[in-house]
N, C-alpha and C. Protein backbone atom coordinates (compact mmCIF):
# COMPACT_ATOMS: atom_id res chain seq x y z
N UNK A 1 51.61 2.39 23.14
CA UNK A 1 50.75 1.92 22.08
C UNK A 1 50.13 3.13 21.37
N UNK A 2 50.02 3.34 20.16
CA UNK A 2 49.28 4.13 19.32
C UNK A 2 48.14 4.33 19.15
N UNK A 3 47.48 5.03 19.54
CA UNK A 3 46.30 4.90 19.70
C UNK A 3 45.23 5.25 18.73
N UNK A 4 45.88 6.17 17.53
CA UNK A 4 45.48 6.27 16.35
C UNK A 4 45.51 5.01 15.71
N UNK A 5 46.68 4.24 15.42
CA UNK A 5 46.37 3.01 14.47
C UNK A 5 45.24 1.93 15.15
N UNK A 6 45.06 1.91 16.46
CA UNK A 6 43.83 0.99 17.07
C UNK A 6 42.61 1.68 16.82
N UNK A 7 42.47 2.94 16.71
CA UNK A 7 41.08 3.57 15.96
C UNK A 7 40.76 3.58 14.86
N UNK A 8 41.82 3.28 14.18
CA UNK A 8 41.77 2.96 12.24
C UNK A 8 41.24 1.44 12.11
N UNK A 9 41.57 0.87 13.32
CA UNK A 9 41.57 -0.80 13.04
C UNK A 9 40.07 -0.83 13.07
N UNK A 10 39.81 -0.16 14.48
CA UNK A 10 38.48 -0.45 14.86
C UNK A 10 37.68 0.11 13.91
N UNK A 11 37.68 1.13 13.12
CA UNK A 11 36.67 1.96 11.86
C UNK A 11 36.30 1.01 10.93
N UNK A 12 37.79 0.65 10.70
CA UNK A 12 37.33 -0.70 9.59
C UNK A 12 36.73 -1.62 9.76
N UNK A 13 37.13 -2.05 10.64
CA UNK A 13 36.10 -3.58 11.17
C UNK A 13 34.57 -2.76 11.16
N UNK A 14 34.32 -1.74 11.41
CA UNK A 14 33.01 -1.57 11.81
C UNK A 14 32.67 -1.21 10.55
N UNK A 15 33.56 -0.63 9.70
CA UNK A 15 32.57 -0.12 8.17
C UNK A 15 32.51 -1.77 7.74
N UNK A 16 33.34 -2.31 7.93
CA UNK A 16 32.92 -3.84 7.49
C UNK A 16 31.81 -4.76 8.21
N UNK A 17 31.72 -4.57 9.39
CA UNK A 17 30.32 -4.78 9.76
C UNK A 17 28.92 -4.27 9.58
N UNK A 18 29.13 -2.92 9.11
CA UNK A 18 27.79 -2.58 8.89
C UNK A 18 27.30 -2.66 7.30
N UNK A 19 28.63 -3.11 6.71
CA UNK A 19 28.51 -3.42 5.39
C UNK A 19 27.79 -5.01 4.84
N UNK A 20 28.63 -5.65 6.08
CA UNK A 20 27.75 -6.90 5.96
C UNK A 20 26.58 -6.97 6.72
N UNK A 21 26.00 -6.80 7.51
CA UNK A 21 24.68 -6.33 8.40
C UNK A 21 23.33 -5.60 7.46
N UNK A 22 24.12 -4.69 6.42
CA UNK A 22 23.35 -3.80 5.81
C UNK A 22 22.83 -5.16 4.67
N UNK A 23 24.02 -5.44 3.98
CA UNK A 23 23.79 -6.25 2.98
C UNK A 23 22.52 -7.64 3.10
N UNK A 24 22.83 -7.89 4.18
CA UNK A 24 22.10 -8.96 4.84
C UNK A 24 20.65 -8.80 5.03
N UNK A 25 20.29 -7.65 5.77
CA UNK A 25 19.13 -7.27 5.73
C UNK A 25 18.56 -6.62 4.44
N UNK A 26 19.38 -6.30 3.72
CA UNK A 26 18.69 -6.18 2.41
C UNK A 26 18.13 -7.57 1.64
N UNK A 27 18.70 -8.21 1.84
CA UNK A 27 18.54 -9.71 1.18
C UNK A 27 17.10 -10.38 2.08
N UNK A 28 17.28 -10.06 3.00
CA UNK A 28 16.02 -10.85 3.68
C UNK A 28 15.09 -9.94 3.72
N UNK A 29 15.14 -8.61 3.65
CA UNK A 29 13.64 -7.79 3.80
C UNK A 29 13.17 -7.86 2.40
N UNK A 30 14.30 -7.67 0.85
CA UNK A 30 13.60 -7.11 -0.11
C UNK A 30 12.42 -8.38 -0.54
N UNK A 31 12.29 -9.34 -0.20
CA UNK A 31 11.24 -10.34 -0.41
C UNK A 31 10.34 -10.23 0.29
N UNK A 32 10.62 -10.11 1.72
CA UNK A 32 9.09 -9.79 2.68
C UNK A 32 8.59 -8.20 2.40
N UNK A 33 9.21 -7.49 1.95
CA UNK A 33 8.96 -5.71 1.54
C UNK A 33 8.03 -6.24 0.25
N UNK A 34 8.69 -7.09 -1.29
CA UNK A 34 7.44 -7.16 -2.04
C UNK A 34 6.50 -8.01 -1.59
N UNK A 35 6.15 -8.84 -0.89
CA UNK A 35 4.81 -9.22 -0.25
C UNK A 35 3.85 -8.55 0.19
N UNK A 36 4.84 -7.62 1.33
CA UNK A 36 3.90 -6.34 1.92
C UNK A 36 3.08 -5.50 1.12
N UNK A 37 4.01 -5.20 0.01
CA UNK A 37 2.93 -4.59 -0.96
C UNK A 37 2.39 -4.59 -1.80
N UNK A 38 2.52 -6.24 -1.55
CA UNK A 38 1.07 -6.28 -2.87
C UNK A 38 1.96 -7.88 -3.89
N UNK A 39 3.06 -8.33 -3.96
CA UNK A 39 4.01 -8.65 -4.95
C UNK A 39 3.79 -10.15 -4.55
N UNK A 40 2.63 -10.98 -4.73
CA UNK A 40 2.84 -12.46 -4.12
C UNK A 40 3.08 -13.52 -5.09
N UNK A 41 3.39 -14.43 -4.69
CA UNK A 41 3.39 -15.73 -5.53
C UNK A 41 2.72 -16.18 -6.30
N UNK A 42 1.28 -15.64 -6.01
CA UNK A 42 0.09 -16.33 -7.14
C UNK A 42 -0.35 -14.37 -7.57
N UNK A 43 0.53 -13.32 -7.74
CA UNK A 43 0.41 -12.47 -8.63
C UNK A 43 -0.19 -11.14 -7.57
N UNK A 44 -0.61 -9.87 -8.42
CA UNK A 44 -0.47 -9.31 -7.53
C UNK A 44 -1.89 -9.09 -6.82
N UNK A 45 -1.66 -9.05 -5.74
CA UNK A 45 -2.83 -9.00 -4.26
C UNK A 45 -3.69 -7.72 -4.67
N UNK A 46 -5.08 -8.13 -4.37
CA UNK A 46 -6.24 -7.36 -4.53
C UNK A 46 -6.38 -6.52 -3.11
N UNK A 47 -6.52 -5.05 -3.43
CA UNK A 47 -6.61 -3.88 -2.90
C UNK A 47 -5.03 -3.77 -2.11
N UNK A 48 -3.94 -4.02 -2.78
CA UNK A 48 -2.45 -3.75 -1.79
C UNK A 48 -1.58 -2.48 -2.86
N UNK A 49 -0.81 -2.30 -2.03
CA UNK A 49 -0.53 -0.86 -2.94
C UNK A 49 -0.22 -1.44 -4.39
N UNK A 50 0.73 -2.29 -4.64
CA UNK A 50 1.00 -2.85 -6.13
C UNK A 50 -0.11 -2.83 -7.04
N UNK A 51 -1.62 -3.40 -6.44
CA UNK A 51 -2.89 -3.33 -7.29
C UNK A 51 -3.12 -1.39 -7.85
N UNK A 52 -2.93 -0.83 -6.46
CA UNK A 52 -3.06 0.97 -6.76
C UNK A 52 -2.26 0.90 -8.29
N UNK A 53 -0.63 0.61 -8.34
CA UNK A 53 -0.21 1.29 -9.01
C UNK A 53 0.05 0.62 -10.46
N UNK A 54 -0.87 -0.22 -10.10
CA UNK A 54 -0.66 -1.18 -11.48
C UNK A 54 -1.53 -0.72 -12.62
N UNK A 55 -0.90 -0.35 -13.87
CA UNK A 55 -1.92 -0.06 -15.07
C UNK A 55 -2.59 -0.90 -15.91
N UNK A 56 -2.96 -0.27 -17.00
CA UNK A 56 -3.62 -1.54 -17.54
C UNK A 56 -2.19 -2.43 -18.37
N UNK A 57 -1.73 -2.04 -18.64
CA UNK A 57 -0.42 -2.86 -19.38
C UNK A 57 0.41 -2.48 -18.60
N UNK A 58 1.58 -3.22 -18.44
CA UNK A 58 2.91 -3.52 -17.63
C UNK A 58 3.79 -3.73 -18.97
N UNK A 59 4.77 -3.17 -19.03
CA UNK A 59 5.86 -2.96 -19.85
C UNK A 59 6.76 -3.90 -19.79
N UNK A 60 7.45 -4.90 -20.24
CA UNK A 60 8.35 -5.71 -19.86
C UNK A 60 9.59 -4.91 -19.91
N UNK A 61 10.10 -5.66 -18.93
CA UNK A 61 11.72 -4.66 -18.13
C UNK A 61 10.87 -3.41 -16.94
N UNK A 62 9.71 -3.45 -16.86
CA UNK A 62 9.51 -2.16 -15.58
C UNK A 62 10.08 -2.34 -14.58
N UNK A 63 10.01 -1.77 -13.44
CA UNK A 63 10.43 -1.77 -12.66
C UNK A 63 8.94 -2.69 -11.88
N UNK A 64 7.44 -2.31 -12.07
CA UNK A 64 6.51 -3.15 -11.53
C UNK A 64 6.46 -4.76 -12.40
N UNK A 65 7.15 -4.93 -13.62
CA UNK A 65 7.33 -6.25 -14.47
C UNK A 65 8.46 -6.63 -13.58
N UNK A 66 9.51 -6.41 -12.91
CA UNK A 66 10.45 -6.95 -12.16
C UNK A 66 10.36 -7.85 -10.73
N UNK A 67 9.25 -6.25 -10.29
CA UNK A 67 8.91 -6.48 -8.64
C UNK A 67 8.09 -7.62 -8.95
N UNK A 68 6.28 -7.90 -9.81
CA UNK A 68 5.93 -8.85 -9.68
C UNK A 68 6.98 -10.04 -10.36
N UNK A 69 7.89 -10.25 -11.23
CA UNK A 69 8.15 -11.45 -11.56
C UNK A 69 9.58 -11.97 -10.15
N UNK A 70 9.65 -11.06 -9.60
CA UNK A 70 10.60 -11.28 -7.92
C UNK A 70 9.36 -11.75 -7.24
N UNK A 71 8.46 -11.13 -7.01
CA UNK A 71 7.13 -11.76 -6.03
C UNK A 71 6.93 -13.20 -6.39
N UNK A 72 6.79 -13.52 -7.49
CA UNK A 72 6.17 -14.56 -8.09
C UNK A 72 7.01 -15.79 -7.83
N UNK A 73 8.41 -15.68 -8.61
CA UNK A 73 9.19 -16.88 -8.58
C UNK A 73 10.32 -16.37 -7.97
N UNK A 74 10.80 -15.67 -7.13
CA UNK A 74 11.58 -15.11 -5.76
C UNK A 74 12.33 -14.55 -6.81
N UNK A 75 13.49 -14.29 -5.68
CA UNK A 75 14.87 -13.20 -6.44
C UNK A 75 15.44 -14.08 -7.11
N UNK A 76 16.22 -13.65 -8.27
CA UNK A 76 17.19 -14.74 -8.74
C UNK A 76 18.54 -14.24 -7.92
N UNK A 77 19.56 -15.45 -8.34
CA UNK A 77 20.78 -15.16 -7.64
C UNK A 77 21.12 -13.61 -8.15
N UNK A 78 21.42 -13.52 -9.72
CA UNK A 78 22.38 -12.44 -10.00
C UNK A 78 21.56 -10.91 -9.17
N UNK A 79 20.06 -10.88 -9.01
CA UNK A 79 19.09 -10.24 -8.45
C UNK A 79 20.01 -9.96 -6.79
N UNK A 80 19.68 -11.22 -6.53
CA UNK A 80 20.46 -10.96 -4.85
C UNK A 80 21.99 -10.78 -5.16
N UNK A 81 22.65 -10.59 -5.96
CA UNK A 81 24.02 -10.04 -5.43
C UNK A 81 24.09 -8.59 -5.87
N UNK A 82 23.75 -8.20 -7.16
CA UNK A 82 23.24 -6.93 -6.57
C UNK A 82 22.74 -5.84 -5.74
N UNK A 83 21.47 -6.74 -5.36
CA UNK A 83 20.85 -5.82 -3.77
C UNK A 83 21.87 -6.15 -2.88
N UNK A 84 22.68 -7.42 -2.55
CA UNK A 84 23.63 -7.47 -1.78
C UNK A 84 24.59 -6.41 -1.58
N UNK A 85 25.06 -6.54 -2.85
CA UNK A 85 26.41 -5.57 -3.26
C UNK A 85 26.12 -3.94 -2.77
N UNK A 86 25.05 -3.60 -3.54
CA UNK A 86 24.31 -2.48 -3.70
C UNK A 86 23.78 -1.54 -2.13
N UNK A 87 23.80 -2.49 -1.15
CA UNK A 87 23.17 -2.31 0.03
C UNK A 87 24.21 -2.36 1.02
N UNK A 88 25.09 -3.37 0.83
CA UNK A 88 26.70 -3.27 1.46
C UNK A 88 26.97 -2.31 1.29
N UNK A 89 27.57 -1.54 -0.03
CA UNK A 89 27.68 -0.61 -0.47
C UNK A 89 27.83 0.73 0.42
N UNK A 90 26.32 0.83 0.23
CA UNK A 90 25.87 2.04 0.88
C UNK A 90 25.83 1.92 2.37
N UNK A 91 25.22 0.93 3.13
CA UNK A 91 25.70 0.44 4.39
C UNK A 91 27.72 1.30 5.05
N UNK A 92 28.68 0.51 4.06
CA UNK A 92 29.80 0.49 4.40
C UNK A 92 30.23 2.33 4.19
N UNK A 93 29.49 2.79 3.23
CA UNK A 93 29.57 4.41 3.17
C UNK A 93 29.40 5.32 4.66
N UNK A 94 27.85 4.29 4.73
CA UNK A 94 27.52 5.69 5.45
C UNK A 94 28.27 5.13 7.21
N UNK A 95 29.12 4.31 6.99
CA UNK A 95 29.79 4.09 8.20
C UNK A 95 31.02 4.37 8.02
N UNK A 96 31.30 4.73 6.86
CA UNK A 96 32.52 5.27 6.80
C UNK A 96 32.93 6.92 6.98
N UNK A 97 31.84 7.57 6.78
CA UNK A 97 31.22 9.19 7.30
C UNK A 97 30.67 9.62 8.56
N UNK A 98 30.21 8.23 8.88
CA UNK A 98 29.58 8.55 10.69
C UNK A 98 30.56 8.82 11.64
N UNK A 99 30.65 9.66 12.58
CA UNK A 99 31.83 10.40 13.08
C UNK A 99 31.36 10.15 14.19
């Protein structure tokens, strides 16, 4: 038996597991991550870091106009396949370099 082609098999399966693992936990933390700091449903939380970095105007398209309107009325889909994609991604990289 070859024992190189059963170590190629096994790499893949695993960059594919940590691709989906990665992806996954991106999807379920990036909603409890904007809560934590500040990003809630009824807007943003008094004395949490989001209040620190919030100015007096918010720009529509910011990146803090995003996070609170994700806090507020959750991720949208096209939102979660991005961070999905985006987090797989990098997940499936850095398992594809780990030696």
């Amino acid at each position: 038996m070859d024992t190189t082609k059963i170590m190629e098999s096994h790499k893949i399966v695993a960059i594919a597991a940590a691709s989906g693992v990665t992806a996954g936990v991106a999807l379920i933390g990036a909603p409890v991550v904007l809560g934590v700091i500040g990003f809630t449903k009824v807007g943003v939380a008094a004395g949490s870091i989001a209040a620190a970095v919030q100015g007096p105007t918010t720009a529509a398209g910011s990146l803090f106009a995003l996070c609170q309107s994700a806090g507020v009325l959750g991720t949208a889909v096209g939102t979660k396949a991005i961070i999905g994609g985006a987090a797989g991604t990098l997940g499936g990289a850095v398992a594809a370099i780990w030696k």
